[in-house]
C-alpha atoms as a PDB file:
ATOM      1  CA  UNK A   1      -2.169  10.339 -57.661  1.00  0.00           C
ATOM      2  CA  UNK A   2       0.156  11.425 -55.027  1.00  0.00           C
ATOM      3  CA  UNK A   3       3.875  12.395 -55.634  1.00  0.00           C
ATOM      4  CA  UNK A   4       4.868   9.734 -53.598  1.00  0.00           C
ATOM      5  CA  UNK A   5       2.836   6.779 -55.341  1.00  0.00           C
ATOM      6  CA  UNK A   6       3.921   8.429 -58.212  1.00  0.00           C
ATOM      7  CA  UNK A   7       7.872   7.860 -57.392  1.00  0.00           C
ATOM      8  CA  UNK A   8       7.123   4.545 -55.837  1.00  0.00           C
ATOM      9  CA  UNK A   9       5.458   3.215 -59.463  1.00  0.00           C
ATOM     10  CA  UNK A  10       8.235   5.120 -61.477  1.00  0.00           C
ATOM     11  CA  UNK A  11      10.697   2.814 -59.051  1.00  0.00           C
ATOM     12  CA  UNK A  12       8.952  -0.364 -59.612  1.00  0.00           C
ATOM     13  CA  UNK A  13       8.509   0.023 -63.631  1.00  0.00           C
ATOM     14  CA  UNK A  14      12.255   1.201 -63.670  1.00  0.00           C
ATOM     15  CA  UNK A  15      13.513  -2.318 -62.119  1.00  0.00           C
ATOM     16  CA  UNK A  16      10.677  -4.666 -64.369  1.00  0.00           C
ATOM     17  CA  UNK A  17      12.261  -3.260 -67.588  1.00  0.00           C
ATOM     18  CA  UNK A  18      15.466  -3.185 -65.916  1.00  0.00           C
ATOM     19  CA  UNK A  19      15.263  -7.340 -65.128  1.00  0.00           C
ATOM     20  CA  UNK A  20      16.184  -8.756 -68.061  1.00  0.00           C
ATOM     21  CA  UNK A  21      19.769  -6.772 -67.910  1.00  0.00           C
ATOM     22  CA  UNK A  22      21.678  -9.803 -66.927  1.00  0.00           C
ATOM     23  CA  UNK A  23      20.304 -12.275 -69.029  1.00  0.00           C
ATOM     24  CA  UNK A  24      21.161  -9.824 -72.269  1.00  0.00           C
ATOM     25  CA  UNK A  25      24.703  -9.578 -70.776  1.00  0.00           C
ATOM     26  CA  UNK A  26      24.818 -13.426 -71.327  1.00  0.00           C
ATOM     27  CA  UNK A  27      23.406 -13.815 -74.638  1.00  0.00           C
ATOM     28  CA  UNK A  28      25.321 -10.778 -76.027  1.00  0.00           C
ATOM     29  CA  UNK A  29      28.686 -13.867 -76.049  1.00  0.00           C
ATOM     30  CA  UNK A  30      31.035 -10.437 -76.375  1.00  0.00           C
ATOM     31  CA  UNK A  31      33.486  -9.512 -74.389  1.00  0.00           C
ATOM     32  CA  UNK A  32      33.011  -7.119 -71.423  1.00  0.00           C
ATOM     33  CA  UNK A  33      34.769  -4.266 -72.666  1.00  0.00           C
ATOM     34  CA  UNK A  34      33.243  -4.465 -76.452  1.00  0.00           C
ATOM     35  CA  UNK A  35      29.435  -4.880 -74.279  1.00  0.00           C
ATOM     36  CA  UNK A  36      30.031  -1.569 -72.353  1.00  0.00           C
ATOM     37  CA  UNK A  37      31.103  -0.104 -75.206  1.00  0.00           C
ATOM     38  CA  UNK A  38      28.288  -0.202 -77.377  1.00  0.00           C
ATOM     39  CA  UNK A  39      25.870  -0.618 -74.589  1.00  0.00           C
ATOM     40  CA  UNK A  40      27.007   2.957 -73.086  1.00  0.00           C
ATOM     41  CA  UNK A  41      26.145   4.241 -76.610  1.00  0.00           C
ATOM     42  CA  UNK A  42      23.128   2.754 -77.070  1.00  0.00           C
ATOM     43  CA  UNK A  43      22.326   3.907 -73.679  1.00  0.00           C
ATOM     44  CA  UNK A  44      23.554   7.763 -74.135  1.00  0.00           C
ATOM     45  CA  UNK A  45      21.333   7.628 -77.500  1.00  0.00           C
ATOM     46  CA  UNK A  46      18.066   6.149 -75.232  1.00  0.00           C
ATOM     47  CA  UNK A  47      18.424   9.280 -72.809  1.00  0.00           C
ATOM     48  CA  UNK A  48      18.954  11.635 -75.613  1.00  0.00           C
ATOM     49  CA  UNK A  49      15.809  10.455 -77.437  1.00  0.00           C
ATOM     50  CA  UNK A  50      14.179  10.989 -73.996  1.00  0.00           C
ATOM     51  CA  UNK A  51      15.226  14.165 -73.320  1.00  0.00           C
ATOM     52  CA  UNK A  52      14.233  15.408 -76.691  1.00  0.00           C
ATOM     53  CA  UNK A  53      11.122  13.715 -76.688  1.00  0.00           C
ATOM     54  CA  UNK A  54      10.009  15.254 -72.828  1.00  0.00           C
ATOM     55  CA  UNK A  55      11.771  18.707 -73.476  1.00  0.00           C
ATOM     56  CA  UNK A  56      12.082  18.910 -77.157  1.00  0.00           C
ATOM     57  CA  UNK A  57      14.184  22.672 -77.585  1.00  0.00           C
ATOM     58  CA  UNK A  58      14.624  23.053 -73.548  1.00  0.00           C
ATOM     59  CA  UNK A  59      16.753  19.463 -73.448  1.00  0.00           C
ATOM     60  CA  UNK A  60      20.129  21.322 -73.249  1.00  0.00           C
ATOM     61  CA  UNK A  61      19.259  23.764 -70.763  1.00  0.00           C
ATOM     62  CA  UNK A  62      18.172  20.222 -69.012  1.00  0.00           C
ATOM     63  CA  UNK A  63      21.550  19.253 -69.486  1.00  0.00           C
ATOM     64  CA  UNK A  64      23.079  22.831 -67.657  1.00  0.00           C
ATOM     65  CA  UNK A  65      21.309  22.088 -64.952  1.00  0.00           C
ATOM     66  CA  UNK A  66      22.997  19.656 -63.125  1.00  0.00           C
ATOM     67  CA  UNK A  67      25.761  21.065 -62.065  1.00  0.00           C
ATOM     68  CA  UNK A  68      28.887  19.126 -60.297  1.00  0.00           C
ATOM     69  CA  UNK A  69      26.208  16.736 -58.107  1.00  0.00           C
ATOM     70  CA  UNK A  70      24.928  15.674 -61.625  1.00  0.00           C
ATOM     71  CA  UNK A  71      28.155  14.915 -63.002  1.00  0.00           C
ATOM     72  CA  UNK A  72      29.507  13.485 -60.068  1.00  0.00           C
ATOM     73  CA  UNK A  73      26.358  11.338 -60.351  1.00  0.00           C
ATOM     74  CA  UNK A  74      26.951  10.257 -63.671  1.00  0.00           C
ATOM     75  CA  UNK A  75      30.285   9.255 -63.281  1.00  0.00           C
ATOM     76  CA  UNK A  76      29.212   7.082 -59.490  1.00  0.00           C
ATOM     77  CA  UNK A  77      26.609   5.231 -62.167  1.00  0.00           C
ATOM     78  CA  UNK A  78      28.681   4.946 -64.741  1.00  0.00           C
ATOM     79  CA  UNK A  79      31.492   3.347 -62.525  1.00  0.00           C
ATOM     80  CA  UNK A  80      28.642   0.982 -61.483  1.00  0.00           C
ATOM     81  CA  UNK A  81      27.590  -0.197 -64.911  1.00  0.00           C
ATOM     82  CA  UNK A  82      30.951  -0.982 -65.653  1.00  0.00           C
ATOM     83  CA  UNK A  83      31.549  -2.797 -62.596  1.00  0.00           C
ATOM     84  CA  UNK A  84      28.140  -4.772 -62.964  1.00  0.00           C
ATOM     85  CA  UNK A  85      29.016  -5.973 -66.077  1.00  0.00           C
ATOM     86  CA  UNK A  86      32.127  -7.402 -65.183  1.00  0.00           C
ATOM     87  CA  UNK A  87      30.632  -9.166 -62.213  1.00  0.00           C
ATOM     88  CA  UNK A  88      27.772 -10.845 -64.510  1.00  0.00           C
ATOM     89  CA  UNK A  89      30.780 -11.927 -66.642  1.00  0.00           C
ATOM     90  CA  UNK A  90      32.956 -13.092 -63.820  1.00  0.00           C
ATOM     91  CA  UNK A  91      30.527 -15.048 -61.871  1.00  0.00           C
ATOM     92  CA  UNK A  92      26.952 -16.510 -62.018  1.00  0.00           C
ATOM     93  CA  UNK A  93      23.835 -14.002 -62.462  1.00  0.00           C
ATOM     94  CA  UNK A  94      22.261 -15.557 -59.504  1.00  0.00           C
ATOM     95  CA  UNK A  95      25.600 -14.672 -57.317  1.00  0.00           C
ATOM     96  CA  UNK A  96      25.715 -10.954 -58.931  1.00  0.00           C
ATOM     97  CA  UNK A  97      21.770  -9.941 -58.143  1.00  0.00           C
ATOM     98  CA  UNK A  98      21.934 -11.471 -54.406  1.00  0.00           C
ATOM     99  CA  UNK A  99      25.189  -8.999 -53.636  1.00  0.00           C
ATOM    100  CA  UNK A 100      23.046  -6.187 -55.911  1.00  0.00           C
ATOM    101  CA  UNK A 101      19.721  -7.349 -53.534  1.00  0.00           C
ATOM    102  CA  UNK A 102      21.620  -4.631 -50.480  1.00  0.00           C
ATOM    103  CA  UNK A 103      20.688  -2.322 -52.297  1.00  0.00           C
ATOM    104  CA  UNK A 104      18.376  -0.972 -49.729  1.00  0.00           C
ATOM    105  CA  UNK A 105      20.907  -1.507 -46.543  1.00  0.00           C
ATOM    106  CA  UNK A 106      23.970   0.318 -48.421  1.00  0.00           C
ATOM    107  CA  UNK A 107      21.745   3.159 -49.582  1.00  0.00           C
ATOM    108  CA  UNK A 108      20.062   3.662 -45.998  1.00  0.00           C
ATOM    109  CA  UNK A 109      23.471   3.444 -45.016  1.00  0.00           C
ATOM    110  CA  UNK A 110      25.001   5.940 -46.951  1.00  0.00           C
ATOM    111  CA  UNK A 111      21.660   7.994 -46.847  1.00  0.00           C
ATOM    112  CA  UNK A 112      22.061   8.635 -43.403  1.00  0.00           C
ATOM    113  CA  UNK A 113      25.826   9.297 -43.601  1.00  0.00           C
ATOM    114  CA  UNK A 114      25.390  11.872 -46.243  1.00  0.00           C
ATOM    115  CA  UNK A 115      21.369  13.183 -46.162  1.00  0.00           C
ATOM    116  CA  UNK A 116      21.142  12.285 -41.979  1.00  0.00           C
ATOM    117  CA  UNK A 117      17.890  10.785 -44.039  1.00  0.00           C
ATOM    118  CA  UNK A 118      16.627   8.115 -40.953  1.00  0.00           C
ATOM    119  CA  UNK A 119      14.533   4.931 -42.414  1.00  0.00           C
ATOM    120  CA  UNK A 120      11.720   4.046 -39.579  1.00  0.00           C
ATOM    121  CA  UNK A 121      11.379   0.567 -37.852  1.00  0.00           C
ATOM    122  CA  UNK A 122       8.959  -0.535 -40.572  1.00  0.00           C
ATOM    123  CA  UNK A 123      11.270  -0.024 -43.658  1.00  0.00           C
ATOM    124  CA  UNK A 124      14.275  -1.557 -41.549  1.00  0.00           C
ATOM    125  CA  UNK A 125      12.082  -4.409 -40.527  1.00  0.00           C
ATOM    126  CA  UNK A 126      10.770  -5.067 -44.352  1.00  0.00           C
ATOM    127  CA  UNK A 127      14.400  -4.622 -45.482  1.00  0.00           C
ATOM    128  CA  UNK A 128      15.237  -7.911 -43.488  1.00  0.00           C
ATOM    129  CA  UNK A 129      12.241  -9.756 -45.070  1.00  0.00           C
ATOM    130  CA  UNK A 130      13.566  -8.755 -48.384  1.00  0.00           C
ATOM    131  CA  UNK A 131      16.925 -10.340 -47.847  1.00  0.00           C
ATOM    132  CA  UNK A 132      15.632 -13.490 -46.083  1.00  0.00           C
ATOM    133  CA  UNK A 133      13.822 -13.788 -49.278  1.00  0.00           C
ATOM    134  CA  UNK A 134      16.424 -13.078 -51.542  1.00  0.00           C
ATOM    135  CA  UNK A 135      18.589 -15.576 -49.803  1.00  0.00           C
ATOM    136  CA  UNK A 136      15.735 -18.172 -50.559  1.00  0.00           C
ATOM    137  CA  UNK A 137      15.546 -17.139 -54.129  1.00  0.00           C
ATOM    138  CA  UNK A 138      19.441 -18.030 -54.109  1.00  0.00           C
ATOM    139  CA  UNK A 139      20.103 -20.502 -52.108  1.00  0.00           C
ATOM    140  CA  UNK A 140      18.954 -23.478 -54.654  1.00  0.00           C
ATOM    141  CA  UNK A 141      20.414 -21.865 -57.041  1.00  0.00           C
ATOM    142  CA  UNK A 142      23.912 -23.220 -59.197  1.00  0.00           C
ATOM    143  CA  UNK A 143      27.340 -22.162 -57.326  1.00  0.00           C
ATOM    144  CA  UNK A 144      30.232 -21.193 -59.081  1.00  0.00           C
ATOM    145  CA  UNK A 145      30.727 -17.695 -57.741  1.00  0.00           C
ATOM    146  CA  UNK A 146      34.128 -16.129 -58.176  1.00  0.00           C
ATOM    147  CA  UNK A 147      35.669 -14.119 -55.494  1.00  0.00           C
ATOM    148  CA  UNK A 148      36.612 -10.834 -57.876  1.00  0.00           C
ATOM    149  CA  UNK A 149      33.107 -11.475 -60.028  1.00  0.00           C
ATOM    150  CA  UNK A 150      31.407 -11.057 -56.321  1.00  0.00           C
ATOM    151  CA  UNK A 151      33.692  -7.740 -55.324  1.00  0.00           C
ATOM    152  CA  UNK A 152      32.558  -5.922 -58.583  1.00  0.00           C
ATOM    153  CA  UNK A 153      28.885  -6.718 -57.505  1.00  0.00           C
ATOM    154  CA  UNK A 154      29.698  -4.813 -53.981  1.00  0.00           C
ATOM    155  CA  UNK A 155      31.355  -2.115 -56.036  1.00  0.00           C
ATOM    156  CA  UNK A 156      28.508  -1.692 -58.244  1.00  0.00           C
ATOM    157  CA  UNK A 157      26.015  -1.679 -55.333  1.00  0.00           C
ATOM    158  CA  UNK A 158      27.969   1.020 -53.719  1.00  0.00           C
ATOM    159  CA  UNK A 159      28.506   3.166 -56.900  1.00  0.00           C
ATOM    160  CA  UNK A 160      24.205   2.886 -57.282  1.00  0.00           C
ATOM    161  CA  UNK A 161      23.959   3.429 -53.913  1.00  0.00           C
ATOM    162  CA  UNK A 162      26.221   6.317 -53.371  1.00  0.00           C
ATOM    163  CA  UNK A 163      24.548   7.951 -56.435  1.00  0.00           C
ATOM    164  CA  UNK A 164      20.926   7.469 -55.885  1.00  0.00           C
ATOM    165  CA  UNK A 165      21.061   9.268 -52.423  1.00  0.00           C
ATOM    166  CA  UNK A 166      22.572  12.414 -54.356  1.00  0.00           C
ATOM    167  CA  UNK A 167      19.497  12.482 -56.610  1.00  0.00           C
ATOM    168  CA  UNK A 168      17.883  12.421 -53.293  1.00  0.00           C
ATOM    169  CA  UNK A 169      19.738  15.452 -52.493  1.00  0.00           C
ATOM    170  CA  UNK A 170      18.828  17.167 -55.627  1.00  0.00           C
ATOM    171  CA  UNK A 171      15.466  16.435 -55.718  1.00  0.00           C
ATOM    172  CA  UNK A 172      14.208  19.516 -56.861  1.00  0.00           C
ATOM    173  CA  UNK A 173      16.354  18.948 -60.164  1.00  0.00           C
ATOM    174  CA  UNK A 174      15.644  16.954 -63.208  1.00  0.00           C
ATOM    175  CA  UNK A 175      18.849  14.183 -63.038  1.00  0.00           C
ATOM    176  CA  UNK A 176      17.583  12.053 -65.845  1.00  0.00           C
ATOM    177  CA  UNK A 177      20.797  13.938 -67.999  1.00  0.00           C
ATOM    178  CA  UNK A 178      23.212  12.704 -65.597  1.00  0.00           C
ATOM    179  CA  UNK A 179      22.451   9.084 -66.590  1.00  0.00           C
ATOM    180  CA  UNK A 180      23.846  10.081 -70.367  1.00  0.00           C
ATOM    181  CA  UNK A 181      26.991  11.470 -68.370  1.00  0.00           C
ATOM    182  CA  UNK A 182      26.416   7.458 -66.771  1.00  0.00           C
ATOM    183  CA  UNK A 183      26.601   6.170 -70.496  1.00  0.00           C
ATOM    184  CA  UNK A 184      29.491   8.142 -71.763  1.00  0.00           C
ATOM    185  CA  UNK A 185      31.380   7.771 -68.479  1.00  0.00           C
ATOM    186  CA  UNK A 186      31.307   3.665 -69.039  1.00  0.00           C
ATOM    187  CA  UNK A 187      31.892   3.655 -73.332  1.00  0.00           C
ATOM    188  CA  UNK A 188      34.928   5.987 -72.561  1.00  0.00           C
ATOM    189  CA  UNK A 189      36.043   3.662 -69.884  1.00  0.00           C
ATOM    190  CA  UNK A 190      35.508   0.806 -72.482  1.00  0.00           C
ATOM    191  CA  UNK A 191      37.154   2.534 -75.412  1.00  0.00           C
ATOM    192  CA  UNK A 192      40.371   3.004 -73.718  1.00  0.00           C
ATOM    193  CA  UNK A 193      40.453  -0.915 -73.313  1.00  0.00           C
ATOM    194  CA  UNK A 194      38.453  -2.958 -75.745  1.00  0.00           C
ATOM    195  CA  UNK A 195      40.226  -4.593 -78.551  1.00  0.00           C
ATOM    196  CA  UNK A 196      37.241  -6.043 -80.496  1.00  0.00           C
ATOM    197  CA  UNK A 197      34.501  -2.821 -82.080  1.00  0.00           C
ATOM    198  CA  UNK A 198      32.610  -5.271 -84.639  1.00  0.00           C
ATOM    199  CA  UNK A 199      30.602  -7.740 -83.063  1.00  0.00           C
ATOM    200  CA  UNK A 200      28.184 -10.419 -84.807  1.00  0.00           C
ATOM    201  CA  UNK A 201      24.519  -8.797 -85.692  1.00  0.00           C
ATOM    202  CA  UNK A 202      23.119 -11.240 -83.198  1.00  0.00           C
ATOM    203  CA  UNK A 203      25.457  -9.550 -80.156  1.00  0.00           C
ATOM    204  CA  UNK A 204      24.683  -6.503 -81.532  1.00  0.00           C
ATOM    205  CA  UNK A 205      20.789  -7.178 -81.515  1.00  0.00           C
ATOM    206  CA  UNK A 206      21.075  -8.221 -77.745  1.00  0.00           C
ATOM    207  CA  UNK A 207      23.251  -5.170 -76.549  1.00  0.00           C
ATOM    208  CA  UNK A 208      21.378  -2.710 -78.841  1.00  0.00           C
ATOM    209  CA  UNK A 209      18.046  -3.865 -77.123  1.00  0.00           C
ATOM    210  CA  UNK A 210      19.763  -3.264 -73.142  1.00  0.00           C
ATOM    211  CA  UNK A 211      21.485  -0.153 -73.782  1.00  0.00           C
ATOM    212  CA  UNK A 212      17.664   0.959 -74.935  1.00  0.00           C
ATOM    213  CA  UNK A 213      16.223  -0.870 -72.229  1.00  0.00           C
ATOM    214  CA  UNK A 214      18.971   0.793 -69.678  1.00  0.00           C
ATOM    215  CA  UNK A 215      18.286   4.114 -70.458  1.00  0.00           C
ATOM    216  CA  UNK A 216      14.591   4.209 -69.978  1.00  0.00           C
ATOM    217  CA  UNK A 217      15.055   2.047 -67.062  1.00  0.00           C
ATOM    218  CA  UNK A 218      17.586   4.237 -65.143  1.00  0.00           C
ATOM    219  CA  UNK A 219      15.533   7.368 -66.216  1.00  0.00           C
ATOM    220  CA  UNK A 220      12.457   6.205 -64.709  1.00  0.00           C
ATOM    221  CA  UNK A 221      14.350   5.162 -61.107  1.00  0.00           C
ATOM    222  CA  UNK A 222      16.299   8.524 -61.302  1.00  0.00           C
ATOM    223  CA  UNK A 223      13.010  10.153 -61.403  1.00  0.00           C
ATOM    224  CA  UNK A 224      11.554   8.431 -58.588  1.00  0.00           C
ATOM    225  CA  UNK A 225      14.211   9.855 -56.213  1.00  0.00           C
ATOM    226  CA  UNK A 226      12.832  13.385 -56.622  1.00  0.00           C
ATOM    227  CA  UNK A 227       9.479  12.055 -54.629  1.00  0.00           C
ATOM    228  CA  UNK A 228      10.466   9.098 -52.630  1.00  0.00           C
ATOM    229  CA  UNK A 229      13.539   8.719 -50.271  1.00  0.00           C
ATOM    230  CA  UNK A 230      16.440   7.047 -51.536  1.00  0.00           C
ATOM    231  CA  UNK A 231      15.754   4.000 -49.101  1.00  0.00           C
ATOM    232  CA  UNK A 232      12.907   3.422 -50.574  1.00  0.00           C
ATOM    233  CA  UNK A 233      14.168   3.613 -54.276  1.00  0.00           C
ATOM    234  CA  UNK A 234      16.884   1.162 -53.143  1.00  0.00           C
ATOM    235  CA  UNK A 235      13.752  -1.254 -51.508  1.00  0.00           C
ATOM    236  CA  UNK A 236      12.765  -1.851 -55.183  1.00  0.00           C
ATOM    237  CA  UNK A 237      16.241  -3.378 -56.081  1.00  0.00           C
ATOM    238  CA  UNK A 238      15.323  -6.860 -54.972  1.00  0.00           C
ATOM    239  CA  UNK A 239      13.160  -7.269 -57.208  1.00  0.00           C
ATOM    240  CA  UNK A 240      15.299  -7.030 -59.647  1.00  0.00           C
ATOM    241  CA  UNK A 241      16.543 -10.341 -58.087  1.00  0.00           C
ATOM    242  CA  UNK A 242      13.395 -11.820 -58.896  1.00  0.00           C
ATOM    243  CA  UNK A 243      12.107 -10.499 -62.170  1.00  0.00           C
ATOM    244  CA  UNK A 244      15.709 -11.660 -62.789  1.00  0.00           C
ATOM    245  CA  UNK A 245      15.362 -15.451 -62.315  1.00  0.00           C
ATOM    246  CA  UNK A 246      12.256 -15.030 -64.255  1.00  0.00           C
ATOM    247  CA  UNK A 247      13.541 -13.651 -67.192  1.00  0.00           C
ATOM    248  CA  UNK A 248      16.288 -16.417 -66.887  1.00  0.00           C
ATOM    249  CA  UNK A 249      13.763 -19.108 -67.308  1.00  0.00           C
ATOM    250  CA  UNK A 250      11.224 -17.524 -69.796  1.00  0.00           C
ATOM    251  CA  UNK A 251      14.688 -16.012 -71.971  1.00  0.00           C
ATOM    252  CA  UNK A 252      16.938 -19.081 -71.534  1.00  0.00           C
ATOM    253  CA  UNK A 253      14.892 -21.817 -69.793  1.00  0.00           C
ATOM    254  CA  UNK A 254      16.797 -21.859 -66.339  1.00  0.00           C
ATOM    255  CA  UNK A 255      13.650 -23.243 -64.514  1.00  0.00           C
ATOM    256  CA  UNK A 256      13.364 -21.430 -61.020  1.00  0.00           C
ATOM    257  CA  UNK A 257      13.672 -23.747 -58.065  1.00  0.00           C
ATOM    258  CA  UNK A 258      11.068 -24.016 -55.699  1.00  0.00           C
ATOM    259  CA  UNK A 259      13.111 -21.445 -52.894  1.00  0.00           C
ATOM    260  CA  UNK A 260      13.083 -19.246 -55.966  1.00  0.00           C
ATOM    261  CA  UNK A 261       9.351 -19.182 -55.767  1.00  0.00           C
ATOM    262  CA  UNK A 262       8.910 -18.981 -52.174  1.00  0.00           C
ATOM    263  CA  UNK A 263      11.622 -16.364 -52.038  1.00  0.00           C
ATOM    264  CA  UNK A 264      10.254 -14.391 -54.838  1.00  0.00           C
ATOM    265  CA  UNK A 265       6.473 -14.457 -52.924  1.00  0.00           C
ATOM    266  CA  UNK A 266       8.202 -13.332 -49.868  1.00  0.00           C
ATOM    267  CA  UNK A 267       9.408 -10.447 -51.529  1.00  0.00           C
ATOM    268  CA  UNK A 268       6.504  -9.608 -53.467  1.00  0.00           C
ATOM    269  CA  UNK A 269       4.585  -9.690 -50.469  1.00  0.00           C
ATOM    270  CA  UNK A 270       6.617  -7.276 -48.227  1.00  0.00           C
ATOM    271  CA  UNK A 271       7.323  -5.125 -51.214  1.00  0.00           C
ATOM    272  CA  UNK A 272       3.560  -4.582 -51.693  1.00  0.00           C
ATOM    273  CA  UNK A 273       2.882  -3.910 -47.793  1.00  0.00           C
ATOM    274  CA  UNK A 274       5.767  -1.524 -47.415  1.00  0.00           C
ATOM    275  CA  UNK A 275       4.484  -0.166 -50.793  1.00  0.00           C
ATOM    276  CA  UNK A 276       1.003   0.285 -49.222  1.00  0.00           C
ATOM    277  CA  UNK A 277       2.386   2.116 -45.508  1.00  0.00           C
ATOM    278  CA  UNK A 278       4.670   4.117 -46.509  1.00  0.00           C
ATOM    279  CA  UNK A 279       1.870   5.390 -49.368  1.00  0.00           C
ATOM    280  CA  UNK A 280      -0.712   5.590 -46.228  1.00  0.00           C
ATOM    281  CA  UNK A 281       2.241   7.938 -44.179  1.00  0.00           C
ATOM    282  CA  UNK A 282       2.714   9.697 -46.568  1.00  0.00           C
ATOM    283  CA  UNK A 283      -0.596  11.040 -47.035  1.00  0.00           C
ATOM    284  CA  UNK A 284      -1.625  11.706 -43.586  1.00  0.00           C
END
C-alpha cells in the first residue's frame, strides 16, 4: 500500500467514525458548556489510551515533540471544537455540516497562503462537485438556521482548516499529541464557564461515547496529513455531511429527502474518482 492511499483511507475512516458527532451533540440534552466539558475529557483520555497503546514507554517523548506548531495546533482545534459545538446547539445540524462542507476551499485557501501548497485543476474542479452536492443534500432539508449558530460553523471551519495545513507542515512529526492539547484546550475553555458538572447517566452515556469517538477520529485525520496534502484531507470533510444525515435517520429517524440521496451519490461519486487520480499521480 502506498503512503498516499494509506493517508487517503486514514482520512476517510477518520470522518465515518467522526459522522455521528452531531447527532450525539443532540441527544446528549446538556448544555454546551457542561458537553465540552466532559467531552474534552473524554477526548484527552481517548488520545492518551492511544498514545500509550502505539508507543507504550516512548508516549511522552511523543508528547516533546511537537514543539510550538503542535501546540499552536492544539489550541486552532480546540478553538474549533468549541465553536462547533455551539453552532450544532445554536442552529440546525443540517445548517452546521453545509458551512463545515468548505472544508476543502478554506484549507486550499489557507494552504496556499501559508504552505504556497497549489491544488491542480482536477481537485479544484471535484471541489465544486462536492459543494453542488452538498447543497443538494441541504437544500430539502428543515430551515431554522440562526445567524450566530451559522458564524461559529465558519469559525470552526477556519480553526480545522488553519490547523490541518500546519500538520501538513510538520509532516515528518507525529501530531496525534496535539489533539490532547485540542481536548484540554476546549474542557479548560468550558470549565471557566459551565455552571452544571453532573449530568444525567443517559447525557453522560452519549458524551462519554463522542469524546471516545473524537479522539480516535481526529487521530486518524491528523495522521493522514503526514502523507496526503492538506487539500485533500479537507476533500474528505463533506462527507461528513453525508454520513451525517445518515446517522440522523438511522440514530433519530430524520428520513433523508430525496436531494439528500442524490446529493450524497454525487459526492460519493467524485470523492471516489478524485480518490482514484490523485492515488494514480501519485504513483507515477
Amino acid at each position: 500500500m502506498s503512503n498516499h492511499l494509506k493517508g487517503m483511507l486514514m482520512a476517510f475512516f477518520g470522518v465515518f467514525i467522526l459522522s455521528p458527532d452531531a447527532v450525539l451533540i443532540r441527544l446528549a440534552d446538556a448544555d454546551s458548556w457542561s458537553i465540552l466539558l466532559w467531552r474534552g475529557i473524554f477526548y484527552a483520555l481517548g488520545i492518551l489510551i492511544i498514545l500509550l497503546i502505539t508507543h507504550r514507554s516512548k508516549a511522552l517523548n511523543e508528547v516533546k515533540k511537537i514543539g510550538k506548531d503542535g501546540v499552536l495546533i492544539g489550541i486552532l482545534t480546540g478553538l474549533g471544537s468549541v465553536t462547533f459545538v455551539f453552532a450544532v446547539q445554536l442552529t440546525s445540524i443540517a445548517s452546521a455540516l453545509v458551512i463545515i462542507s468548505i472544508m476543502p476551499m478554506m484549507t486550499a485557501i489557507i494552504s496556499w497562503l501559508i504552505l504556497k501548497e497549489k491544488s491542480g485543476i482536477f481537485t479544484w474542479f471535484s471541489m465544486v462537485l462536492v459543494f453542488i452536492g452538498i447543497y443538494i443534500v441541504m437544500d430539502g432539508e428543515p430551515k431554522g438556521s440562526s445567524l450566530i449558530g451559522n458564524l461559529f460553523a465558519l469559525a470552526s471551519v477556519t480553526f480545522g482548516a488553519t490547523g490541518f495545513t500546519l500538520i501538513r507542515k510538520n509532516k515528518s512529526i507525529n501530531m496525534i499529541p496535539a489533539m490532547g492539547v485540542n481536548a484540554i484546550v476546549s474542557a479548560l475553555i468550558a470549565a471557566i464557564f459551565v455552571e452544571t458538572v453532573i449530568l444525567p447517566l443517559d447525557s453522560m452515556l452519549y458524551i462519554f461515547a463522542m469524546g471516545l469517538m473524537v479522539s480516535l477520529s481526529f487521530s486518524l485525520l491528523t495522521s493522514s496529513g503526514r502523507y496526503i496534502p492538506a487539500t485533500e484531507v479537507g476533500m474528505f470533510m463533506p462527507l461528513g455531511a453525508v454520513f451525517g444525515t445518515l446517522a440522523g435517520w438511522l440514530i433519530i429517524n430524520e428520513q433523508p429527502s430525496s436531494g439528500a440521496l442524490i446529493g450524497g451519490f454525487i459526492v460519493l461519486l467524485t470523492m471516489f474518482v478524485h480518490s482514484w487520480h490523485s492515488n494514480k499521480i501519485a504513483k507515477e
